[in-house]
PDB file of N, CA and C in Angstrom:
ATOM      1  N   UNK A   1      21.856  10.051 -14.294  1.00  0.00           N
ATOM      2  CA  UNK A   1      20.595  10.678 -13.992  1.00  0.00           C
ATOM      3  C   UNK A   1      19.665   9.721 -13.243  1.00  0.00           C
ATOM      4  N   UNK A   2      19.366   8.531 -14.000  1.00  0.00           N
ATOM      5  CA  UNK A   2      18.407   7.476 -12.869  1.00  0.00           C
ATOM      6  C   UNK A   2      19.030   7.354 -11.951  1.00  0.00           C
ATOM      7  N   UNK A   3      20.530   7.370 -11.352  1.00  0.00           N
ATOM      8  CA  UNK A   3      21.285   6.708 -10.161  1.00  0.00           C
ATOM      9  C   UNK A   3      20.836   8.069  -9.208  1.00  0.00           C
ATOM     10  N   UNK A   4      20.583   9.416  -9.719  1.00  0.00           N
ATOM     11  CA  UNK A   4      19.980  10.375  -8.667  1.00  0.00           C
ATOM     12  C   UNK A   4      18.844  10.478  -8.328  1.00  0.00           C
ATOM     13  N   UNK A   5      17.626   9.370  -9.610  1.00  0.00           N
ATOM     14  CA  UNK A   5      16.310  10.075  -9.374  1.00  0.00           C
ATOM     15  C   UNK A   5      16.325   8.426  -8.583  1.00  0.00           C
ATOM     16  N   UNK A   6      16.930   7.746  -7.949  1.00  0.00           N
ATOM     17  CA  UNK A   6      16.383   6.338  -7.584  1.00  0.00           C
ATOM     18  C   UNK A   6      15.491   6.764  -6.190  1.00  0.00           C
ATOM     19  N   UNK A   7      16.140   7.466  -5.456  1.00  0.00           N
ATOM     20  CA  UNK A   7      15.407   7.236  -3.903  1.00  0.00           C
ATOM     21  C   UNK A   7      13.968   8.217  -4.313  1.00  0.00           C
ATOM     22  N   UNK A   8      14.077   9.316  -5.297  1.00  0.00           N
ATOM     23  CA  UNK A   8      12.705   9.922  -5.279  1.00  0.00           C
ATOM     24  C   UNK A   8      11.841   9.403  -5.972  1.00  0.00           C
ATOM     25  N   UNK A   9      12.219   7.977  -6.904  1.00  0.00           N
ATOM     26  CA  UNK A   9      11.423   7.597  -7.441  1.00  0.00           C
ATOM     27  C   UNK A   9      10.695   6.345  -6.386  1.00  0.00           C
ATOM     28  N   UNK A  10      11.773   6.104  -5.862  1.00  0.00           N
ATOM     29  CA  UNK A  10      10.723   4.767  -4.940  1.00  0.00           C
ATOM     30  C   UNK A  10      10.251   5.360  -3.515  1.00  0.00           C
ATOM     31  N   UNK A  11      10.387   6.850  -3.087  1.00  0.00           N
ATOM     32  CA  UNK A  11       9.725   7.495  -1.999  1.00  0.00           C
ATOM     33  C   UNK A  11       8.352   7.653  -2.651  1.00  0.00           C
ATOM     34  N   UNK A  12       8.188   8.141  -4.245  1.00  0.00           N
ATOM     35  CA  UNK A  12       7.144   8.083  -5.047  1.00  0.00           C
ATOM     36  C   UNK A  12       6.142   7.092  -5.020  1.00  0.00           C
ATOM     37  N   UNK A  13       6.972   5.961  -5.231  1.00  0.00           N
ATOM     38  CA  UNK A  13       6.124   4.680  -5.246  1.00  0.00           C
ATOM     39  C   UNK A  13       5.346   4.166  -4.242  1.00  0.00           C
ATOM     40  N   UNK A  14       6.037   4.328  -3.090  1.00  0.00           N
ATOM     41  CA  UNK A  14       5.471   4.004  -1.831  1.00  0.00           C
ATOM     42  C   UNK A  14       4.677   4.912  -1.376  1.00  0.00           C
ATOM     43  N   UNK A  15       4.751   6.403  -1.360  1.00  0.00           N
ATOM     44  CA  UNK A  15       3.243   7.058  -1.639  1.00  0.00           C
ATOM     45  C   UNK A  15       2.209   6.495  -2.098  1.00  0.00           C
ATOM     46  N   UNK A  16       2.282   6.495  -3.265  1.00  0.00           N
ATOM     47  CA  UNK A  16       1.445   6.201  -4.095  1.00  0.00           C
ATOM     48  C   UNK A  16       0.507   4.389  -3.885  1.00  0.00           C
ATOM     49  N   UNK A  17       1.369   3.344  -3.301  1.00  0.00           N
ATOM     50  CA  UNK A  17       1.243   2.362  -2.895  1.00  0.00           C
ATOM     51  C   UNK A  17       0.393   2.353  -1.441  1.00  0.00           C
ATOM     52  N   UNK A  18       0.675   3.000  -0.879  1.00  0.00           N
ATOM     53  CA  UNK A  18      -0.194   3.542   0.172  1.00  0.00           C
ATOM     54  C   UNK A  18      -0.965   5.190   0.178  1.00  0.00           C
ATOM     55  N   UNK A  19      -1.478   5.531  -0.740  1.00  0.00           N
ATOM     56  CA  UNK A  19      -2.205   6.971  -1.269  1.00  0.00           C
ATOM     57  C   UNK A  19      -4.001   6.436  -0.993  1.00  0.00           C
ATOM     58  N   UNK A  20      -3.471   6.737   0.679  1.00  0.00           N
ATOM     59  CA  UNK A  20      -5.354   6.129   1.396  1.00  0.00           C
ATOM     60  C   UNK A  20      -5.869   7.175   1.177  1.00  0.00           C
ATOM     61  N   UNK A  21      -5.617   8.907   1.192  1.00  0.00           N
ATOM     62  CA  UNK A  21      -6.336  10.049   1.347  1.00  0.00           C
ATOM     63  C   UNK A  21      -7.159  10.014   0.399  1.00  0.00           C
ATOM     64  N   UNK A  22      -6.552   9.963  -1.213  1.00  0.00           N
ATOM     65  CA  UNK A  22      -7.854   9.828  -2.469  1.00  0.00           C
ATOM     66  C   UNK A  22      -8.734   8.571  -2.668  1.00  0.00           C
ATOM     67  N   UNK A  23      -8.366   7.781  -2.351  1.00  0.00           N
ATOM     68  CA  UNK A  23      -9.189   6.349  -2.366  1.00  0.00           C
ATOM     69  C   UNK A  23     -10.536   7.321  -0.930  1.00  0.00           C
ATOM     70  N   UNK A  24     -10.082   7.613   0.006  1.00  0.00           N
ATOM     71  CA  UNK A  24     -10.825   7.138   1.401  1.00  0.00           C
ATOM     72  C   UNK A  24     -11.775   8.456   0.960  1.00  0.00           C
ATOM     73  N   UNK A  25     -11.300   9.580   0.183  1.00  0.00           N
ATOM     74  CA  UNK A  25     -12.204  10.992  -0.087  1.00  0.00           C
ATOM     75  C   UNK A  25     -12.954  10.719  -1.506  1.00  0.00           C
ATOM     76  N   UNK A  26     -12.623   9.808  -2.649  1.00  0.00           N
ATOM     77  CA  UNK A  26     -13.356  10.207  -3.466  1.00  0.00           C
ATOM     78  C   UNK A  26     -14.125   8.433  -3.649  1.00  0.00           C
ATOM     79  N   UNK A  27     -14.100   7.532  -3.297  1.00  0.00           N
ATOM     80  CA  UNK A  27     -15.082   6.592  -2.967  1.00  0.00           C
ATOM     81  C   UNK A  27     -14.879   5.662  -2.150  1.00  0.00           C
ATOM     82  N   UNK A  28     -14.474   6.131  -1.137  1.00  0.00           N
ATOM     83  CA  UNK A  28     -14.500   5.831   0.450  1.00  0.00           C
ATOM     84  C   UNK A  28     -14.350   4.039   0.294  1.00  0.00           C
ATOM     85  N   UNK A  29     -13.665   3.761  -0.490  1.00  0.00           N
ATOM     86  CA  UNK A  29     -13.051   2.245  -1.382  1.00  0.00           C
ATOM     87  C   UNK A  29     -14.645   1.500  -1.673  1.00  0.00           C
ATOM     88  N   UNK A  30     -15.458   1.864  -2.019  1.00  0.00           N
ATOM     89  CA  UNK A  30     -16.559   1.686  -2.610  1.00  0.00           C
ATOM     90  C   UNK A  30     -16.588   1.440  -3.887  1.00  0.00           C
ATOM     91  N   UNK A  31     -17.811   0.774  -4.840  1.00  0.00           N
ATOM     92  CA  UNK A  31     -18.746   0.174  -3.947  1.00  0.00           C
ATOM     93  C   UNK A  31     -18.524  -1.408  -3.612  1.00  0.00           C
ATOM     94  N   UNK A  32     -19.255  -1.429  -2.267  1.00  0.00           N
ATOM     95  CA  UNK A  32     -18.919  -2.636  -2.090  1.00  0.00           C
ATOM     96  C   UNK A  32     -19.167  -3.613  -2.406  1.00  0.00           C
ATOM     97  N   UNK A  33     -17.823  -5.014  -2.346  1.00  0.00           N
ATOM     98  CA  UNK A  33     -17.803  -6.551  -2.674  1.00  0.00           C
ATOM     99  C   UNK A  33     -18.396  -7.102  -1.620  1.00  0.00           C
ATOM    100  N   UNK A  34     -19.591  -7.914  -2.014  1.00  0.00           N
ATOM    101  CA  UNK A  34     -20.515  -8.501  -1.180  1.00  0.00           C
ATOM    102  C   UNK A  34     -20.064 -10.251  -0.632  1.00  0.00           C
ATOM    103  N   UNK A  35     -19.542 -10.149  -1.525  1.00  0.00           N
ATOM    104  CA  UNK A  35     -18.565 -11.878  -1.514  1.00  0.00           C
ATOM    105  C   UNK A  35     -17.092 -11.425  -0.318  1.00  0.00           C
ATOM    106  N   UNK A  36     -16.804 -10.168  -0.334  1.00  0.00           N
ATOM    107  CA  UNK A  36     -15.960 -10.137   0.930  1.00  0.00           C
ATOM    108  C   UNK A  36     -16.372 -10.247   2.503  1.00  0.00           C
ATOM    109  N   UNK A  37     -17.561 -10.316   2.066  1.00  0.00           N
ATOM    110  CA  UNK A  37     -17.792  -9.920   3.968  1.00  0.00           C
ATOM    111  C   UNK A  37     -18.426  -8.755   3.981  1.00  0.00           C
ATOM    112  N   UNK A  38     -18.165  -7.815   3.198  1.00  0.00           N
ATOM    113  CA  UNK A  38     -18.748  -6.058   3.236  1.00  0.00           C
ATOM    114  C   UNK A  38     -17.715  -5.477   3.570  1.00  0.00           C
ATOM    115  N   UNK A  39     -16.539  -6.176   3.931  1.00  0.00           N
ATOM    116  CA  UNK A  39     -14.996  -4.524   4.216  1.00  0.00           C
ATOM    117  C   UNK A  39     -14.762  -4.564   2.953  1.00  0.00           C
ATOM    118  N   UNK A  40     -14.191  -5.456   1.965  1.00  0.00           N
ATOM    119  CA  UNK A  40     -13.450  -4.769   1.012  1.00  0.00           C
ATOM    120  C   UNK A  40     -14.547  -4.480  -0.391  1.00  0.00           C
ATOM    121  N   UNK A  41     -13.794  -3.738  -0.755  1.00  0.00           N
ATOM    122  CA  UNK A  41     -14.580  -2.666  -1.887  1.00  0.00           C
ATOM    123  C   UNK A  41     -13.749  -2.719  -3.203  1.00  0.00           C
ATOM    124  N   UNK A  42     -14.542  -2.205  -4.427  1.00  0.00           N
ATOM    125  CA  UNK A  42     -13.961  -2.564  -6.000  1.00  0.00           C
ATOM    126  C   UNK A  42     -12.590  -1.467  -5.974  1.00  0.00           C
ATOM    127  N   UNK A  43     -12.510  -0.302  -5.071  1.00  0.00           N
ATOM    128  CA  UNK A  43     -11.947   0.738  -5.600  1.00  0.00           C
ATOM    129  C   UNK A  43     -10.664   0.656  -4.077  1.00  0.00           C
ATOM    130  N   UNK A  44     -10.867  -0.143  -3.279  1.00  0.00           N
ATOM    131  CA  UNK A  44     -10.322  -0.219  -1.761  1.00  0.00           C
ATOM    132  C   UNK A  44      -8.494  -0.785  -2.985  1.00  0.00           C
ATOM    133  N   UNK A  45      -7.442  -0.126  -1.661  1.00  0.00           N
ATOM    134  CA  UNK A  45      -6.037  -0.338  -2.018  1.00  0.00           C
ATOM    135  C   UNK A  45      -6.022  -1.174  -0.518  1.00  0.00           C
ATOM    136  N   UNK A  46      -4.343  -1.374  -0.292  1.00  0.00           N
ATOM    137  CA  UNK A  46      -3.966  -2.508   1.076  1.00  0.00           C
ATOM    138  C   UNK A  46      -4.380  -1.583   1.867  1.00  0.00           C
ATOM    139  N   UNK A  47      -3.941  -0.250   1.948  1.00  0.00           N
ATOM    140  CA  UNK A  47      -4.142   0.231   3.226  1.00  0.00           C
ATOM    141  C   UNK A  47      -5.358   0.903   3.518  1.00  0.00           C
ATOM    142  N   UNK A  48      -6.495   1.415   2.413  1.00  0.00           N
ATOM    143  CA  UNK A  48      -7.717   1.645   2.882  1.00  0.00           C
ATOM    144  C   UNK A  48      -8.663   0.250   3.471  1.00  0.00           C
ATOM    145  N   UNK A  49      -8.365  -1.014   2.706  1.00  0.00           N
ATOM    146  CA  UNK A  49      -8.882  -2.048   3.306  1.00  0.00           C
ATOM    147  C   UNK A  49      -8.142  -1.941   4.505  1.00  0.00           C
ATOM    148  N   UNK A  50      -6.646  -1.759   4.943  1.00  0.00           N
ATOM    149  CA  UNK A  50      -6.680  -1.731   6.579  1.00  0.00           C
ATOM    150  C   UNK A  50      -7.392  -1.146   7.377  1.00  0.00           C
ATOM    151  N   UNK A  51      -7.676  -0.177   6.599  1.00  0.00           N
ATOM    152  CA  UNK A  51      -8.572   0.880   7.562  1.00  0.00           C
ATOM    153  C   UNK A  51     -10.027   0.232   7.808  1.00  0.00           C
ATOM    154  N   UNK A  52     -10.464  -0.299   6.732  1.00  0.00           N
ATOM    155  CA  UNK A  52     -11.699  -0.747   7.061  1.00  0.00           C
ATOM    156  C   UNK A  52     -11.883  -1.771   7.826  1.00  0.00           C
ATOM    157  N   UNK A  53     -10.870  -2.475   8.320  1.00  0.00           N
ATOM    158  CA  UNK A  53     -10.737  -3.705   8.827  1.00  0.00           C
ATOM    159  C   UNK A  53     -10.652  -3.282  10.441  1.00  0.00           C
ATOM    160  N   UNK A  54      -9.602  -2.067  10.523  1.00  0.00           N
ATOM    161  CA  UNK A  54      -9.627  -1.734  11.583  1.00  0.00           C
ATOM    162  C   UNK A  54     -10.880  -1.422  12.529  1.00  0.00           C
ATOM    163  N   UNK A  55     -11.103  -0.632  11.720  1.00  0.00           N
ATOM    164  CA  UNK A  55     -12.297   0.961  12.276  1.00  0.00           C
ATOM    165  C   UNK A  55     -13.736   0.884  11.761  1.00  0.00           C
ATOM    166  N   UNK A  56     -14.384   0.314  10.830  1.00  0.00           N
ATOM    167  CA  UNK A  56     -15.538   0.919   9.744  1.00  0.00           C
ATOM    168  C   UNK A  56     -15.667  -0.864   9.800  1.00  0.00           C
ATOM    169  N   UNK A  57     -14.945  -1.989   9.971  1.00  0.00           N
ATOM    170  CA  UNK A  57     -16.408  -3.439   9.645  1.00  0.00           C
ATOM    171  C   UNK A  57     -17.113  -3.038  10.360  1.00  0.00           C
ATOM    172  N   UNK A  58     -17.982  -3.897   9.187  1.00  0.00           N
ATOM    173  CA  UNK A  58     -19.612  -4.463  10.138  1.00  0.00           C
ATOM    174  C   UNK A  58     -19.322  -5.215  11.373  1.00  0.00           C
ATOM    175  N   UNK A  59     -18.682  -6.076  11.219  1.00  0.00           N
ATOM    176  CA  UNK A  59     -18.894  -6.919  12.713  1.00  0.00           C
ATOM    177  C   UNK A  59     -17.897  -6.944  13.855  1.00  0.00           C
ATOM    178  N   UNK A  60     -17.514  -5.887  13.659  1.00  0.00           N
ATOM    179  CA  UNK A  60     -16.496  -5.137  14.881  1.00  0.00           C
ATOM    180  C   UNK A  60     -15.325  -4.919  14.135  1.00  0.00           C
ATOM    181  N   UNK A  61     -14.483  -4.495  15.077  1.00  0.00           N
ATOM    182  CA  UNK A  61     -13.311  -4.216  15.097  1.00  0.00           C
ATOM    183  C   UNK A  61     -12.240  -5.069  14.864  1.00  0.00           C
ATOM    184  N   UNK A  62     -11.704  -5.421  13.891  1.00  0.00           N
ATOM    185  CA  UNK A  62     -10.273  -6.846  13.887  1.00  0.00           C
ATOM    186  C   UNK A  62      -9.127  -6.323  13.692  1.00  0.00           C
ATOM    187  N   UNK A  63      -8.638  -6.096  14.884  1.00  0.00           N
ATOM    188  CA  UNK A  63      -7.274  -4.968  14.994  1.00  0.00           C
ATOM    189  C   UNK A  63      -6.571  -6.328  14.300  1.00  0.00           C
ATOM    190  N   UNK A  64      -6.449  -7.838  14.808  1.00  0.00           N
ATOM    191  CA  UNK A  64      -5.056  -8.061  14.431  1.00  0.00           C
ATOM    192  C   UNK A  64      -5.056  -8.490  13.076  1.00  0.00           C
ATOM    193  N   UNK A  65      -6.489  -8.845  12.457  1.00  0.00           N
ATOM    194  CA  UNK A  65      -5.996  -9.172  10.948  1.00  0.00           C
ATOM    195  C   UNK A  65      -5.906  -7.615  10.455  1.00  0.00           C
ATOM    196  N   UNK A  66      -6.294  -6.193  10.926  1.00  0.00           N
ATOM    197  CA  UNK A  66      -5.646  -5.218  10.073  1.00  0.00           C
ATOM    198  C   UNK A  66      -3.981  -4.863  10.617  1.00  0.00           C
ATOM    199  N   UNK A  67      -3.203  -5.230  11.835  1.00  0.00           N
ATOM    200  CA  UNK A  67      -1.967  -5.123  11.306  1.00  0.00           C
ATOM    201  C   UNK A  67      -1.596  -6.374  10.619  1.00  0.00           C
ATOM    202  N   UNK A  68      -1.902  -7.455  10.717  1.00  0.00           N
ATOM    203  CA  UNK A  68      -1.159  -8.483   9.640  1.00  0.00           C
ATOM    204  C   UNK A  68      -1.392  -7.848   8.264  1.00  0.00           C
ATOM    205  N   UNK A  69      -2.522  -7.658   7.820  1.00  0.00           N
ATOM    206  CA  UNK A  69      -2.677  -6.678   6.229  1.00  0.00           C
ATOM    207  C   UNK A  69      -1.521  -5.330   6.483  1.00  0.00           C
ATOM    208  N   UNK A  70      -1.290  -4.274   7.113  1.00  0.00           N
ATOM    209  CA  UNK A  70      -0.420  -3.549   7.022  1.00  0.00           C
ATOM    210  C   UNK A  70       0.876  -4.192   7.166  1.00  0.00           C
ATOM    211  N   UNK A  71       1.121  -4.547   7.771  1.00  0.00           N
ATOM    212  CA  UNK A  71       3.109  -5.923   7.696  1.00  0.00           C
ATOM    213  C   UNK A  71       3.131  -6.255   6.456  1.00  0.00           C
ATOM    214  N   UNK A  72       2.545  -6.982   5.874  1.00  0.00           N
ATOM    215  CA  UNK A  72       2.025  -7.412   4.337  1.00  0.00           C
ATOM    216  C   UNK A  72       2.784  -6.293   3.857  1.00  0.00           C
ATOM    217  N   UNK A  73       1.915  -5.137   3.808  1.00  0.00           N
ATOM    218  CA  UNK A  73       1.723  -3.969   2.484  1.00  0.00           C
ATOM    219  C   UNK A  73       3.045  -3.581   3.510  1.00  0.00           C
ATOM    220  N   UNK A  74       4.138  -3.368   4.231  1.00  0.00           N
ATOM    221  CA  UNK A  74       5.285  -2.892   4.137  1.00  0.00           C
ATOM    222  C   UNK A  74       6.649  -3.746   4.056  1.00  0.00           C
ATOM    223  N   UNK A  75       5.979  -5.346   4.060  1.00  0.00           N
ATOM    224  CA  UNK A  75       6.916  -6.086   3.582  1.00  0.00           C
ATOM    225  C   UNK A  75       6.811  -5.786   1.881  1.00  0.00           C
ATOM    226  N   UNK A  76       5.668  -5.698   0.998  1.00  0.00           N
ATOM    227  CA  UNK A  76       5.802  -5.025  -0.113  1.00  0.00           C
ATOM    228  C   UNK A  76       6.873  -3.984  -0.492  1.00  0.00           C
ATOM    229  N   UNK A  77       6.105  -2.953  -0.413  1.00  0.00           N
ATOM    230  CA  UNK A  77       6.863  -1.813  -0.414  1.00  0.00           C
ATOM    231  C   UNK A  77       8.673  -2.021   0.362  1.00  0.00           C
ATOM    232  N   UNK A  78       8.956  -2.781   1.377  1.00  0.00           N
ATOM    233  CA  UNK A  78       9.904  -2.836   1.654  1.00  0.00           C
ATOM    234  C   UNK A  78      10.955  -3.496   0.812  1.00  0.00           C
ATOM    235  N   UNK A  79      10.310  -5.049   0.149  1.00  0.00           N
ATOM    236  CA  UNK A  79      10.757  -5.682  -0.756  1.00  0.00           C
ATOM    237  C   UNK A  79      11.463  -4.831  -1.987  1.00  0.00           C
ATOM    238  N   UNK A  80      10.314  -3.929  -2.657  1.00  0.00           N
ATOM    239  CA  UNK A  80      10.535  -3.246  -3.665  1.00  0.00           C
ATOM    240  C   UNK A  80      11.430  -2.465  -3.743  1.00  0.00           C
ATOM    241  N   UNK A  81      11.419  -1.693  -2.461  1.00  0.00           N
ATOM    242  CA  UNK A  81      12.408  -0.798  -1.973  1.00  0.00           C
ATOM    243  C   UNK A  81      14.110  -1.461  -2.448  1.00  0.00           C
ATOM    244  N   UNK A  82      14.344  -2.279  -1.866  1.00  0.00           N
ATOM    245  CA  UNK A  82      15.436  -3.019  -1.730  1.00  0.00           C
ATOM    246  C   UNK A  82      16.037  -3.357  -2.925  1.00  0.00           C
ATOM    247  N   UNK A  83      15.246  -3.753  -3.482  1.00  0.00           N
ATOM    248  CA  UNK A  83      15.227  -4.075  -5.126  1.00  0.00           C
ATOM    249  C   UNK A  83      16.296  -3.012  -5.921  1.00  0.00           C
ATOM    250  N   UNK A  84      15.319  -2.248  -5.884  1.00  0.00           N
ATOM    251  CA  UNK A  84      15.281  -0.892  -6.096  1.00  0.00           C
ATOM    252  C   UNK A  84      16.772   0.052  -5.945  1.00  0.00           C
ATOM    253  N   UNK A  85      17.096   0.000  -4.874  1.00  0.00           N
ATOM    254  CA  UNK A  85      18.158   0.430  -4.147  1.00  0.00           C
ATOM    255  C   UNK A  85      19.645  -0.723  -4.753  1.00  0.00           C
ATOM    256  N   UNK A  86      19.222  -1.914  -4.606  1.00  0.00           N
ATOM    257  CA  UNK A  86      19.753  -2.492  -5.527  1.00  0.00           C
ATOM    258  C   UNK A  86      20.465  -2.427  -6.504  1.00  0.00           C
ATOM    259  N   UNK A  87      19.172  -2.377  -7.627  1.00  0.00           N
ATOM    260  CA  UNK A  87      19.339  -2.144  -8.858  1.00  0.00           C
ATOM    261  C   UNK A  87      20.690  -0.823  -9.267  1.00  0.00           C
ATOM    262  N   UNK A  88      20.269   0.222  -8.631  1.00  0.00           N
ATOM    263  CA  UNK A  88      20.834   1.492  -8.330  1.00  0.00           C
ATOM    264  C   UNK A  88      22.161   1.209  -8.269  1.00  0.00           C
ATOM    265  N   UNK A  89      22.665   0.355  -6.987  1.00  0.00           N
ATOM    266  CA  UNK A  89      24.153   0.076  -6.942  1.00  0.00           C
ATOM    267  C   UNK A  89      24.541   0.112  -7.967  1.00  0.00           C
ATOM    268  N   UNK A  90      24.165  -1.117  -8.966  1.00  0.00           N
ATOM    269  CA  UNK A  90      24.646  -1.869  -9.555  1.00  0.00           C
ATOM    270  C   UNK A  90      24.959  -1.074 -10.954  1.00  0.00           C
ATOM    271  N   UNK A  91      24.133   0.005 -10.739  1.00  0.00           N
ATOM    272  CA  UNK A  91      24.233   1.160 -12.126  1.00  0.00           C
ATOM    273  C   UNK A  91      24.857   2.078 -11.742  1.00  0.00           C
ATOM    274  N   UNK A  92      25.614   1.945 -10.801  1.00  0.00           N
ATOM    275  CA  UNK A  92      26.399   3.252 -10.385  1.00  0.00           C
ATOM    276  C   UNK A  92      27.906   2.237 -10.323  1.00  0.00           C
ATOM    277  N   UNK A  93      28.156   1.000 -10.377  1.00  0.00           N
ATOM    278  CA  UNK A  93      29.260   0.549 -10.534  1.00  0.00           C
ATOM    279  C   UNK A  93      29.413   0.423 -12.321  1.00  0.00           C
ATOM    280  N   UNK A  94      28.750   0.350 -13.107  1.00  0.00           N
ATOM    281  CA  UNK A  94      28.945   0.173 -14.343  1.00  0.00           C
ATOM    282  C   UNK A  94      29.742   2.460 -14.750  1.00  0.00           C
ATOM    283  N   UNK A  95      28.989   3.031 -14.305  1.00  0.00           N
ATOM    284  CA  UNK A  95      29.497   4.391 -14.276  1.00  0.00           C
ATOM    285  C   UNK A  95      31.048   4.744 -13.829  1.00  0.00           C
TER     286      UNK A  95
END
């Protein structure tokens, strides 16, 4: 049974690891950390802080530190992934 639920559980995860829509609609990653600069926020995840980094700082626009923060958050998720997939083999050779 886990060796079938593996890929929907870590398609799950990585949703959820990047789930910018409820962060960005119900406190827009607010309120904000004043010791950051003003992008990042108490409630901000990797990829709503990308967003803010991108699009919404105060002092312009820093495209390249927001893709270095997104590479980051999919070397994450990628890491985990792998793991993951991994693990799986290895429980489907004991079967």
């Amino acid at each position: 049974m886990v060796i079938a639920l593996t890929p929907l559980l870590i398609a799950s995860y990585a949703y959820n690891f990047s789930n910018f829509g409820s962060i960005y609609l119900l406190t827009g990653g607010g309120p904000v950390m004043y010791d950051s600069g003003g992008v990042a926020g108490y409630t901000d995840i990797l990829i709503s802080y990308t967003y803010n980094l991108a699009f919404t700082a105060g002092k312009g626009r820093d495209y390249g530190l927001a893709s270095a923060v997104s590479f980051i958050n999919f070397l994450i998720v990628a890491v985990i992934s792998i793991q993951a997939f991994r693990r799986s083999k290895q429980m489907e050779n004991i079967n």
